[in-house]
N, C-alpha and C. Protein backbone atom coordinates (compact mmCIF):
# COMPACT_ATOMS: atom_id res chain seq x y z
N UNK A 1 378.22 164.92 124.41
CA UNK A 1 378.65 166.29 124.36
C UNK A 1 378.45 166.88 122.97
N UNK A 2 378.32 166.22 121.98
CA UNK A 2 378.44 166.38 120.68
C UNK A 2 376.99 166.73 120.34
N UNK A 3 376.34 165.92 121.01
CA UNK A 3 374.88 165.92 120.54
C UNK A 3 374.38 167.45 121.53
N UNK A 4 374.86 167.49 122.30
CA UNK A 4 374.87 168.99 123.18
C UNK A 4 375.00 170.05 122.62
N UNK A 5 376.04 170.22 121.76
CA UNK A 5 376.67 171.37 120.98
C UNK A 5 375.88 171.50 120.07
N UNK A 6 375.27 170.75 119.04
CA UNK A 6 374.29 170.23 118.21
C UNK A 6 373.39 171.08 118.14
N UNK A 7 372.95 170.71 119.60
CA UNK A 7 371.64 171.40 120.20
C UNK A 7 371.20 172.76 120.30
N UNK A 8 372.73 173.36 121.07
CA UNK A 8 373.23 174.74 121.42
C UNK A 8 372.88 175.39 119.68
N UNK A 9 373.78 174.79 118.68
CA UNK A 9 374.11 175.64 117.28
C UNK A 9 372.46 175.43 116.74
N UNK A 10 371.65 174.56 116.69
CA UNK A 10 370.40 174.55 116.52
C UNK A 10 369.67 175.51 116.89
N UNK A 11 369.83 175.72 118.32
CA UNK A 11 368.91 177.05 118.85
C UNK A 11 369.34 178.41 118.28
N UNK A 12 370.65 178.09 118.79
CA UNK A 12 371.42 179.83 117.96
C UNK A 12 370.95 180.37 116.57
N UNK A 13 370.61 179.03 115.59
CA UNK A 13 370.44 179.07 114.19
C UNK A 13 368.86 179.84 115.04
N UNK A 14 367.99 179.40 114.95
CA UNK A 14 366.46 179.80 115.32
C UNK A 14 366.47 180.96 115.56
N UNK A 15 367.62 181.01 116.88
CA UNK A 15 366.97 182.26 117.80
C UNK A 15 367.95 183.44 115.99
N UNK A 16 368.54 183.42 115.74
CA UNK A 16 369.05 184.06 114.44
C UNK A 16 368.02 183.96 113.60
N UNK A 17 367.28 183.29 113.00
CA UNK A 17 365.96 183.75 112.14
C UNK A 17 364.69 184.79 112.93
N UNK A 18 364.97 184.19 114.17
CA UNK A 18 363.74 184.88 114.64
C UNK A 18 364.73 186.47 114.67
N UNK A 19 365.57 186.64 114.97
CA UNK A 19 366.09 187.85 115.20
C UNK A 19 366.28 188.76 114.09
N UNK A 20 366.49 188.34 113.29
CA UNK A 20 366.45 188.61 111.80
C UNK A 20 364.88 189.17 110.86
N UNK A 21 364.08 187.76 111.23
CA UNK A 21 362.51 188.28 111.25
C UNK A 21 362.20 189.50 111.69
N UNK A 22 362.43 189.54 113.22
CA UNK A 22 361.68 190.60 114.03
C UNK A 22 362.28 192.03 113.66
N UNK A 23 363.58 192.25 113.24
CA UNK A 23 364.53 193.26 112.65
C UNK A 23 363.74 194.01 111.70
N UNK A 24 363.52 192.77 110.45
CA UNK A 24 362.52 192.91 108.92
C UNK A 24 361.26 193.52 109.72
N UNK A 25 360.56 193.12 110.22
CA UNK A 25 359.32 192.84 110.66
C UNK A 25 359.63 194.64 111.23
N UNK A 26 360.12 195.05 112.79
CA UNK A 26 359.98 196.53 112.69
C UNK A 26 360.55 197.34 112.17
N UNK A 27 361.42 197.20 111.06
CA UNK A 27 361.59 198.03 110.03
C UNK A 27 360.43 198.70 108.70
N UNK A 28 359.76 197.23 108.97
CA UNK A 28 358.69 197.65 108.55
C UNK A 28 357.61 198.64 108.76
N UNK A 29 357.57 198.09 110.14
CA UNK A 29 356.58 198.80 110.76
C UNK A 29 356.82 200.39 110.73
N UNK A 30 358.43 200.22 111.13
CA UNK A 30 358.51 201.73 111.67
C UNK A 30 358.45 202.91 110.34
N UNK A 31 358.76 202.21 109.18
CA UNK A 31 358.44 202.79 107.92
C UNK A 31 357.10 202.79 107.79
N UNK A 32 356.13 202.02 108.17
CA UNK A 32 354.74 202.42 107.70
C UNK A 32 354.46 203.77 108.54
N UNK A 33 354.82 203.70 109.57
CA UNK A 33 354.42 204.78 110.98
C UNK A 33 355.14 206.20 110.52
N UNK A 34 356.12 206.05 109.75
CA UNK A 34 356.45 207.45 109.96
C UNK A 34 356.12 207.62 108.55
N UNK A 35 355.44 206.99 107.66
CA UNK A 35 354.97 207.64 106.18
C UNK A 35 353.78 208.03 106.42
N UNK A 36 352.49 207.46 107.36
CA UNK A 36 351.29 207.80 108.38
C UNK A 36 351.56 209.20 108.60
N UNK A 37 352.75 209.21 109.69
CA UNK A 37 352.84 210.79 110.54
C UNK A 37 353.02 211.74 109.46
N UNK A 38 353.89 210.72 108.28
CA UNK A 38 354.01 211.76 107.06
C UNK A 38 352.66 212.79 106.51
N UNK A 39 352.18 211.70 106.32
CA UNK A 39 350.62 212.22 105.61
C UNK A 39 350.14 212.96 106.36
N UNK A 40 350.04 212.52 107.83
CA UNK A 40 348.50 213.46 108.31
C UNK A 40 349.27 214.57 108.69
N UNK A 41 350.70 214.87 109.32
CA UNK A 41 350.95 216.39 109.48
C UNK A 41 350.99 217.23 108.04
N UNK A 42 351.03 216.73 106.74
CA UNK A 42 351.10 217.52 105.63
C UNK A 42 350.13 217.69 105.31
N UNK A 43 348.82 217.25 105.57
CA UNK A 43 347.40 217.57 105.05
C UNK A 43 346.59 218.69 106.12
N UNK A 44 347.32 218.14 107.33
CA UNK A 44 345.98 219.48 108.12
C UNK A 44 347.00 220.93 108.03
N UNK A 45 346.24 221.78 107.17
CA UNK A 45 346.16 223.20 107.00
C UNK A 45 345.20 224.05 107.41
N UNK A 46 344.33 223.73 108.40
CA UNK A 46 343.02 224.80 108.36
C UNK A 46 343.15 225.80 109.44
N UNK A 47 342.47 226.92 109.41
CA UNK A 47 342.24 227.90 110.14
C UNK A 47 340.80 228.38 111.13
N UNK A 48 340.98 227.86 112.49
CA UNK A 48 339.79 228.17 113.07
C UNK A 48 339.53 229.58 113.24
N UNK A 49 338.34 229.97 113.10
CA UNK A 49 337.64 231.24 113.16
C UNK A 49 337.33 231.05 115.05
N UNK A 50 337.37 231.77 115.58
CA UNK A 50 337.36 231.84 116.78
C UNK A 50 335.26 232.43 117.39
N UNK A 51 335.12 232.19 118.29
CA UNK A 51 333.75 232.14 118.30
C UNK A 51 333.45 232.66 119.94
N UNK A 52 333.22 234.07 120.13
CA UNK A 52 333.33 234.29 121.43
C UNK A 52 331.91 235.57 121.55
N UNK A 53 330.67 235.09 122.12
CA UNK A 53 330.00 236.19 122.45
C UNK A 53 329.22 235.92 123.67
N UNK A 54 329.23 237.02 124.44
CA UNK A 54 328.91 237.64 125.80
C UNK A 54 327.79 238.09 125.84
N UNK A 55 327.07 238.18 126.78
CA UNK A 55 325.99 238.45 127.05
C UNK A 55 325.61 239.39 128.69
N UNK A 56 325.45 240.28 128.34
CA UNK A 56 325.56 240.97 129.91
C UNK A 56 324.28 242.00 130.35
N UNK A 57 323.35 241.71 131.23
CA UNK A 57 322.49 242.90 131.79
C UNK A 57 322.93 243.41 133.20
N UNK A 58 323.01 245.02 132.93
CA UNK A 58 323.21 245.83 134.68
C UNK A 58 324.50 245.24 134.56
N UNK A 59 325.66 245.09 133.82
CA UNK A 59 326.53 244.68 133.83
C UNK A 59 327.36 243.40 134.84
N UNK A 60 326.81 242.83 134.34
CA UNK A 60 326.31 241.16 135.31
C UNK A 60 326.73 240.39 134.01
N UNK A 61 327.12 239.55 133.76
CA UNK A 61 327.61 238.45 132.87
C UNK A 61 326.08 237.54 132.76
N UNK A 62 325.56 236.99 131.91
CA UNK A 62 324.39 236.64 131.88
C UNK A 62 324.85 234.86 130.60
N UNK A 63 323.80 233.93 130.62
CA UNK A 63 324.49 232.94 129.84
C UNK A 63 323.73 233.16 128.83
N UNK A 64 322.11 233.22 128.85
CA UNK A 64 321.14 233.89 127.52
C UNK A 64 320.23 234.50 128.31
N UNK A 65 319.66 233.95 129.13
CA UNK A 65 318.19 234.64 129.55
C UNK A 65 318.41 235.77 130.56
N UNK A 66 317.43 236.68 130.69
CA UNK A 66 317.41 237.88 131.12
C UNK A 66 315.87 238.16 131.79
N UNK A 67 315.90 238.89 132.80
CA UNK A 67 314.33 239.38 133.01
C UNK A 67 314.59 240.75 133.45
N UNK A 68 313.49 241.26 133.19
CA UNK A 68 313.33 242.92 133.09
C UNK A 68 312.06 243.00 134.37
N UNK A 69 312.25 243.83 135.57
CA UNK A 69 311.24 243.92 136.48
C UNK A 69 311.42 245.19 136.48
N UNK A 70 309.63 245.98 136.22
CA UNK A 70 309.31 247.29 136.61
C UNK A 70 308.32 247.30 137.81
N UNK A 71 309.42 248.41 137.86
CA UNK A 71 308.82 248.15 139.67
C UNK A 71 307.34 248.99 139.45
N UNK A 72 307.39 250.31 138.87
CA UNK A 72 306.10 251.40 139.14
C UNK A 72 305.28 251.91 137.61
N UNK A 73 304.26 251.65 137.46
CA UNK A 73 303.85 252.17 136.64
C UNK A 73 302.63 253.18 136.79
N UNK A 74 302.19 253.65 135.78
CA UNK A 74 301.19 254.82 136.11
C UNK A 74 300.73 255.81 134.94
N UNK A 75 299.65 256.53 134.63
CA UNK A 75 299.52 257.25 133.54
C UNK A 75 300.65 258.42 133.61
N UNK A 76 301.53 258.95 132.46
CA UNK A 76 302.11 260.13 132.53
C UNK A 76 303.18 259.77 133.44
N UNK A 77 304.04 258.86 133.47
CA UNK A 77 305.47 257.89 133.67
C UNK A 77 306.29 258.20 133.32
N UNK A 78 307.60 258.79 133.72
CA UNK A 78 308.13 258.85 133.00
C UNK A 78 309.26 257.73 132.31
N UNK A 79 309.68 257.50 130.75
CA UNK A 79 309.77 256.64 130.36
C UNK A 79 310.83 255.51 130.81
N UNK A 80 310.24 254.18 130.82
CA UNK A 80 311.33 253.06 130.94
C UNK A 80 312.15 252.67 129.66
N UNK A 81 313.46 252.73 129.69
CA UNK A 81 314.35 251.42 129.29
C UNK A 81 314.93 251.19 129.93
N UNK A 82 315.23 249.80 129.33
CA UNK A 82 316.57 248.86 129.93
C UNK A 82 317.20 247.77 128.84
N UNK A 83 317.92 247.54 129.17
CA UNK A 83 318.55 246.62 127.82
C UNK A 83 319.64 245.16 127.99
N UNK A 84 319.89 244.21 127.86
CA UNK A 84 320.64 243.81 127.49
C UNK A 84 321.84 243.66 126.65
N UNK A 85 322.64 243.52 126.68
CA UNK A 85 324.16 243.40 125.91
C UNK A 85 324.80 242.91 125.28
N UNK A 86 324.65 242.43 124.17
CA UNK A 86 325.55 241.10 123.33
C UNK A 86 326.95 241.66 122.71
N UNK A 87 327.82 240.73 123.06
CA UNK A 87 329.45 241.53 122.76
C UNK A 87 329.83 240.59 122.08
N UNK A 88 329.98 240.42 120.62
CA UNK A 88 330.78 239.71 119.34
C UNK A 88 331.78 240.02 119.60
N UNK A 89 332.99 239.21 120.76
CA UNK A 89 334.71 239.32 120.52
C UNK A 89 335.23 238.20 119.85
N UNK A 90 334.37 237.31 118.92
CA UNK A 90 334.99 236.70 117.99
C UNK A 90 335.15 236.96 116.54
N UNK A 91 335.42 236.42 115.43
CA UNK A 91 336.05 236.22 114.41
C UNK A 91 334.73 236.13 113.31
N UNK A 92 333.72 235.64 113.74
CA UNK A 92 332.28 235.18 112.54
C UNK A 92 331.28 236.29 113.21
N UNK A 93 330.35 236.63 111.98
CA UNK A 93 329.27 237.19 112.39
C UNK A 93 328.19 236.09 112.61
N UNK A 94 327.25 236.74 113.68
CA UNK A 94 326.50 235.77 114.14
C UNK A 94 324.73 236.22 113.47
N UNK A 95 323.74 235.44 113.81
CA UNK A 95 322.50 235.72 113.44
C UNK A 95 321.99 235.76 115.01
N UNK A 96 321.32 236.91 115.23
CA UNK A 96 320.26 237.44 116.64
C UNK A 96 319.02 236.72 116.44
N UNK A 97 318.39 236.02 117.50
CA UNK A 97 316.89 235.73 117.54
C UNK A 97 316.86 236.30 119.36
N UNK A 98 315.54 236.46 119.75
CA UNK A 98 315.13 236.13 121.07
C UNK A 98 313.79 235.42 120.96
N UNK A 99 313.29 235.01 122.14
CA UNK A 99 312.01 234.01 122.54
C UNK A 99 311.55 234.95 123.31
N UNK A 100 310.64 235.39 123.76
CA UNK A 100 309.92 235.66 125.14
C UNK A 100 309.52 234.70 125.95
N UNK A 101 309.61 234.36 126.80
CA UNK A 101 309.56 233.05 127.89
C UNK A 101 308.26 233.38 128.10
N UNK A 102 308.26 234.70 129.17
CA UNK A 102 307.14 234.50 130.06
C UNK A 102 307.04 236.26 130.32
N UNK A 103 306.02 236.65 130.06
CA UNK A 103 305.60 238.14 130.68
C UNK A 103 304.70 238.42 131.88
N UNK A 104 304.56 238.65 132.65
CA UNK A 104 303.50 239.23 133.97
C UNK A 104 303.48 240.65 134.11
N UNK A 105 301.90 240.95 133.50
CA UNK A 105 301.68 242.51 133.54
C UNK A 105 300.27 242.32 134.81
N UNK A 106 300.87 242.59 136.19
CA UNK A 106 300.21 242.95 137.29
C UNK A 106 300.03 241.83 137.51
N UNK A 107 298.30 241.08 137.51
CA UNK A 107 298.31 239.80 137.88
C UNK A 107 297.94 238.97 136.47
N UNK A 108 298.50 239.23 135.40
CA UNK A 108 297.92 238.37 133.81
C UNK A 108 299.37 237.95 133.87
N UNK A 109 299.59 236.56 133.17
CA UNK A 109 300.95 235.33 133.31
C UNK A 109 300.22 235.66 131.88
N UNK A 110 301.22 236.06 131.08
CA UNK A 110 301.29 235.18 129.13
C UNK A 110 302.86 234.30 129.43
N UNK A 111 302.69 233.14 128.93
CA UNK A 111 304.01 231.90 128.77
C UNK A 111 304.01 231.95 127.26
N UNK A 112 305.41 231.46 126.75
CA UNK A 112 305.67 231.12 125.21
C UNK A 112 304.90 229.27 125.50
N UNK A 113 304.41 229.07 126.65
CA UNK A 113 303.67 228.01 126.17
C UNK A 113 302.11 228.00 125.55
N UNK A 114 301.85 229.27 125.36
CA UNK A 114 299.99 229.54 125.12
C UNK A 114 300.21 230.45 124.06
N UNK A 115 301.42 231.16 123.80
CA UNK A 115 301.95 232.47 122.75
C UNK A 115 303.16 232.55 122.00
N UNK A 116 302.78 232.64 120.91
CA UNK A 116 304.43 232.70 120.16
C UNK A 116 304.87 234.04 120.37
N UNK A 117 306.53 234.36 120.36
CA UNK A 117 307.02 235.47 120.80
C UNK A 117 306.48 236.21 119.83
N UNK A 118 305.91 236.55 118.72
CA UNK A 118 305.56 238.01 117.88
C UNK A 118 304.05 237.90 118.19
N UNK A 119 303.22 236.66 118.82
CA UNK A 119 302.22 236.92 119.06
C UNK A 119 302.19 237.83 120.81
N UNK A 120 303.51 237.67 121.24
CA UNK A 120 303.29 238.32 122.81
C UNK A 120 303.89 239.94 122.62
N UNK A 121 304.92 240.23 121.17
CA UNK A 121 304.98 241.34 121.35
C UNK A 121 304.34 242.37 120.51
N UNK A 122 303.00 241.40 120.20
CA UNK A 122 301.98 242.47 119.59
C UNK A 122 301.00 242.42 120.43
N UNK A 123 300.77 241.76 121.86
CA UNK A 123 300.00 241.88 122.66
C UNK A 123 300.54 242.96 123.53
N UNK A 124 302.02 242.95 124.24
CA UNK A 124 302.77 243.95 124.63
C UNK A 124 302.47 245.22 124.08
N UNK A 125 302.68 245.60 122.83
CA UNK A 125 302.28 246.92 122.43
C UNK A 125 301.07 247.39 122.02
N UNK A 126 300.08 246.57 121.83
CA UNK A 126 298.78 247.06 121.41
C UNK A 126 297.48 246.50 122.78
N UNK A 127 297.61 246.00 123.74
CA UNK A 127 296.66 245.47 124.16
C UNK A 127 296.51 246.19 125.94
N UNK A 128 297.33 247.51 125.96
CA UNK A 128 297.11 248.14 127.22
C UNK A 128 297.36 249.54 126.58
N UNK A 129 297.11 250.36 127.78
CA UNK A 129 297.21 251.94 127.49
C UNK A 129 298.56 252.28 127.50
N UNK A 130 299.57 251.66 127.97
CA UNK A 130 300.93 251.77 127.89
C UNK A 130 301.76 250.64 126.80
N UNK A 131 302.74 251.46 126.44
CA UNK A 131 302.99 250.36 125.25
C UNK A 131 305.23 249.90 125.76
N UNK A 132 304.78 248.86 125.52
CA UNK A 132 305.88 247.63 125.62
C UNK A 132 306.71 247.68 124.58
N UNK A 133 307.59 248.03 124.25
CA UNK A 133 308.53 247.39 122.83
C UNK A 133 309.61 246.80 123.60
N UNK A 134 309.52 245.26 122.74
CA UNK A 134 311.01 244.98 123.22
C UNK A 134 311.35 244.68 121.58
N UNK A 135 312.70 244.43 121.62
CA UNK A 135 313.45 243.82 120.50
C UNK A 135 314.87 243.96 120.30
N UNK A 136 315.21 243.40 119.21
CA UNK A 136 316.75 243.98 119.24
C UNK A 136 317.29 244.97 117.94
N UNK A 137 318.55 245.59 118.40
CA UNK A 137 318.72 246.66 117.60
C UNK A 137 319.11 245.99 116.07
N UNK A 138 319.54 244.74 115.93
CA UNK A 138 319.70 244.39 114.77
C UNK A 138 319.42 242.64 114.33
N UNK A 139 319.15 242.22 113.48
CA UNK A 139 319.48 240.77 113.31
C UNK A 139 320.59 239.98 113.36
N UNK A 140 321.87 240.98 113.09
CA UNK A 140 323.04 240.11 112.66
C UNK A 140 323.77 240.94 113.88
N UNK A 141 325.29 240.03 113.78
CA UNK A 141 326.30 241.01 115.00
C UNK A 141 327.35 240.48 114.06
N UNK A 142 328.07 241.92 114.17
CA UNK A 142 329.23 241.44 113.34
C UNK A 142 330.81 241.13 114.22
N UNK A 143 331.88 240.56 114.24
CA UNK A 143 332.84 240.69 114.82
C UNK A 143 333.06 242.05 115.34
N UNK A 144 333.33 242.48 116.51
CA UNK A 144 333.97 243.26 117.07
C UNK A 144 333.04 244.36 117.50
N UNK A 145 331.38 244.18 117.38
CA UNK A 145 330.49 244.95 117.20
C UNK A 145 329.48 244.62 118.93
N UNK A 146 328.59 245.05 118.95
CA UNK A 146 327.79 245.27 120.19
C UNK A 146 326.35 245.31 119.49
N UNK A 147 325.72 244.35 119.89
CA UNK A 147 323.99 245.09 119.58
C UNK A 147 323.15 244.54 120.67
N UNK A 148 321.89 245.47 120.83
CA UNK A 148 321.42 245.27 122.34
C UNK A 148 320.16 244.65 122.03
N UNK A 149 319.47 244.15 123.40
CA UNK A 149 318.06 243.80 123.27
C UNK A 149 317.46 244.46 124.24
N UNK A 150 316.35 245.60 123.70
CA UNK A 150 315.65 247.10 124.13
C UNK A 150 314.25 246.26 125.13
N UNK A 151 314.22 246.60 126.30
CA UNK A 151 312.73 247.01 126.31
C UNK A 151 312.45 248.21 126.41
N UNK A 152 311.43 248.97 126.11
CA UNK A 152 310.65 250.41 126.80
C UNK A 152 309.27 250.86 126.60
N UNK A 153 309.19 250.95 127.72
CA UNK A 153 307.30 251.27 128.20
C UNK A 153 307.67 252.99 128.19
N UNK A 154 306.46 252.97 127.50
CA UNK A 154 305.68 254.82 127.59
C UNK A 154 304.43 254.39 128.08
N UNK A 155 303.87 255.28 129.05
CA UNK A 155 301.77 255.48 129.02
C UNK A 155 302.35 257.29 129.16
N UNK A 156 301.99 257.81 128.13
CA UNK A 156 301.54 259.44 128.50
C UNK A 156 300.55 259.22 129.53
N UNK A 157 300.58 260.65 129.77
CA UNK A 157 299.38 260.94 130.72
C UNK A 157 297.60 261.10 129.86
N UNK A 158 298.29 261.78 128.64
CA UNK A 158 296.82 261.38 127.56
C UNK A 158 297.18 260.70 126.79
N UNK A 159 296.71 259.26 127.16
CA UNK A 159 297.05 258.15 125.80
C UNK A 159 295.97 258.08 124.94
N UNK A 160 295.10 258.90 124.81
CA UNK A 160 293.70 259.10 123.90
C UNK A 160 292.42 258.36 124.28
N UNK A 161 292.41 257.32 125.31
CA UNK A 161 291.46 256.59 125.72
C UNK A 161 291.30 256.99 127.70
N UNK A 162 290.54 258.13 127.98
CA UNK A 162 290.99 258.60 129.33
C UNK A 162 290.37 257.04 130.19
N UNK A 163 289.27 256.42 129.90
CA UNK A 163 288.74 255.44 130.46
C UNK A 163 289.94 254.02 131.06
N UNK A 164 290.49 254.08 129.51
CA UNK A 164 291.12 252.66 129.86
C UNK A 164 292.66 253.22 130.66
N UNK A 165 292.80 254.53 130.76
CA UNK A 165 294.39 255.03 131.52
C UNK A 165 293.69 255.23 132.65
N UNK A 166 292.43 255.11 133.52
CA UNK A 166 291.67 255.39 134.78
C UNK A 166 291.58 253.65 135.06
N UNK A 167 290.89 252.74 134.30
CA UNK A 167 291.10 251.30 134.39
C UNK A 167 291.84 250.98 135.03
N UNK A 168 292.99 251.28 133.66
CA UNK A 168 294.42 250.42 134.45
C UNK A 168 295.41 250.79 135.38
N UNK A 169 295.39 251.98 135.63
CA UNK A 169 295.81 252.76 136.32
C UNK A 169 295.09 252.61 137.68
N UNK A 170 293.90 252.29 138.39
CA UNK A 170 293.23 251.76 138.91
C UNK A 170 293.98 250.55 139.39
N UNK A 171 294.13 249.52 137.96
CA UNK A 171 294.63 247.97 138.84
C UNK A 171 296.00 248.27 139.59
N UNK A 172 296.61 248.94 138.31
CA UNK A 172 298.11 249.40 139.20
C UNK A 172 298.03 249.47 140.28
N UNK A 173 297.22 250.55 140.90
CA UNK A 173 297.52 250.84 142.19
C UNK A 173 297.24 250.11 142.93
N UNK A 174 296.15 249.09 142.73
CA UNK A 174 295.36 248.26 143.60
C UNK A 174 296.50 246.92 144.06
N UNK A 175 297.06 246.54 142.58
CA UNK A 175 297.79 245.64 142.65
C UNK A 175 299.04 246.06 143.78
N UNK A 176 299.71 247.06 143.28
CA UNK A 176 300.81 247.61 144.18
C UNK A 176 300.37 247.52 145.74
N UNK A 177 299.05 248.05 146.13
CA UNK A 177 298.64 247.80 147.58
C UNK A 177 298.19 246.67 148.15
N UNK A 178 297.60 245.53 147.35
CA UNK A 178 297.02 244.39 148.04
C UNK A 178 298.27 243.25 147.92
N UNK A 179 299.12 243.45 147.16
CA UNK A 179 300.32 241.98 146.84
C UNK A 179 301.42 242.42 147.34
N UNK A 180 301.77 243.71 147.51
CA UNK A 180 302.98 244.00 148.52
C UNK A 180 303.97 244.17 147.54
N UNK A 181 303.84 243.60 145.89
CA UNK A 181 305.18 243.31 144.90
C UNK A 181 305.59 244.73 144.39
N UNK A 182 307.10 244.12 144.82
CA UNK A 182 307.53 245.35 144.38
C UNK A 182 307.71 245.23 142.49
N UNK A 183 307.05 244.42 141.78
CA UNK A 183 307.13 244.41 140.27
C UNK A 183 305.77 244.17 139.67
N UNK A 184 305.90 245.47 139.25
CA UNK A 184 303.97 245.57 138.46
C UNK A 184 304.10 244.62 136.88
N UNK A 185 305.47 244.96 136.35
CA UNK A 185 305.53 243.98 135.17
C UNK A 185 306.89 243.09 135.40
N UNK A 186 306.85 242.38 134.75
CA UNK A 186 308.44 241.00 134.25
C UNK A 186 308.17 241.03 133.02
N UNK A 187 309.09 241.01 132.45
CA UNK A 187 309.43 240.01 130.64
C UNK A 187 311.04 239.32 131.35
N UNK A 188 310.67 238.26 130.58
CA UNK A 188 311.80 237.22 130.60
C UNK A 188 311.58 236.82 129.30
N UNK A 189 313.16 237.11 128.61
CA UNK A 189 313.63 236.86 127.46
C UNK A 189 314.84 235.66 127.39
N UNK A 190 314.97 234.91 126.40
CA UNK A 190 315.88 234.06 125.94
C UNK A 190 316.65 234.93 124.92
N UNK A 191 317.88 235.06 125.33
CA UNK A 191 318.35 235.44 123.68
C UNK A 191 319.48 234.80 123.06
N UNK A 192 319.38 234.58 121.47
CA UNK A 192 320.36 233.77 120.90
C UNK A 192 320.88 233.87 119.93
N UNK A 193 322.20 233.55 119.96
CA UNK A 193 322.85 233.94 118.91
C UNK A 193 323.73 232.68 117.82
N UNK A 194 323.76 232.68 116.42
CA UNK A 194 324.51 231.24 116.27
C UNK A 194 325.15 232.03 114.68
N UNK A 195 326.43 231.37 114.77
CA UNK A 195 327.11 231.65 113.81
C UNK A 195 326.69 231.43 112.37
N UNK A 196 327.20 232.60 111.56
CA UNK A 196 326.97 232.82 109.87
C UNK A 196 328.12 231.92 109.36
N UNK A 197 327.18 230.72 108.51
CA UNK A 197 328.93 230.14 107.93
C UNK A 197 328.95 230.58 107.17
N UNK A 198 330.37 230.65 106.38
CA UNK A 198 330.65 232.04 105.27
C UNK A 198 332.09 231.00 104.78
């Protein structure tokens, strides 16, 4: 019985160091953990700038790309625009680019895979009797601001070359009667916008 009791006060002694240990031991711990939480809630101070711009044609929500279909063309037209919409409701000003994807004037395909976009919109404005401008109204967008991306076709009725406004004016019509389409031109644009860090 003696050697029993022995036994009993032996363990008690143990299980008392270990209890004692483990006490030390998460006191520890719990002091490292809350001098941790200490630090990192006293260091983050920063302020996000918020980053929100829209994109909308024909008032349609759009994600970047856009296409422009004219249905009728002809010498002495009267004039096309149309435009796209970019709406800065965030906090940074942004920088404007667009791409031109892909244009179809009647039956000619130009791709940004055979043309860089300033090589397609100097073909657009100089390479028919009617002239193409697209672009946008600015490079930059500032918070709280709006800037658009323009196309617009003019052909007067005397564009100074009567031959080539009888030409093309010619395919027009031809095209309009043999393909049934109701779109003599497309431009399909990419447009993009990416924040000014400041």
């Amino acid at each position: 019985m003696k050697e029993k009791t022995k036994n009993v006060f032996k363990i008690i002694k143990r299980l008392r160091y270990f209890l004692i240990f483990g006490i030390i031991l998460l006191s520890i711990n719990a002091y490292a953990w809350f001098v941790y939480i200490t630090r990192v809630d006293s260091s983050i101070t920063a302020r996000v700038r918020s980053w929100n711009v829209m994109f909308q044609a024909h008032d349609t929500s759009i994600v970047s790309e856009v296409t422009f279909n004219v249905g009728e063309i002809y010498p002495g037209m009267p004039d096309y625009s149309d435009y796209a919409t970019i709406i800065n409701n965030g906090e940074s000003m942004g920088n404007l680019t667009f791409t031109i994807k892909e244009v179809q004037i009647f039956e000619n395909v130009y791709s940004e895979n055979d043309y860089t976009t300033e090589e397609l919109v100097d073909l657009l404005a100089n390479n028919y009797p009617f002239k193409i401008d697209v672009g946008l109204t600015n490079s930059t967008i500032s918070p709280g601001h709006t800037e658009f991306f323009n196309v617009d076709i003019t052909w007067p009725y005397e564009s100074g070359d009567d031959a080539l406004d009888t030409y093309w004016g010619n395919v027009a019509y031809t095209y309009r009667n043999t393909t049934n389409s109701d779109t003599c031109i497309s431009i399909t644009a990419e447009i993009r916008v990416s924040q000014i860090e400041s």
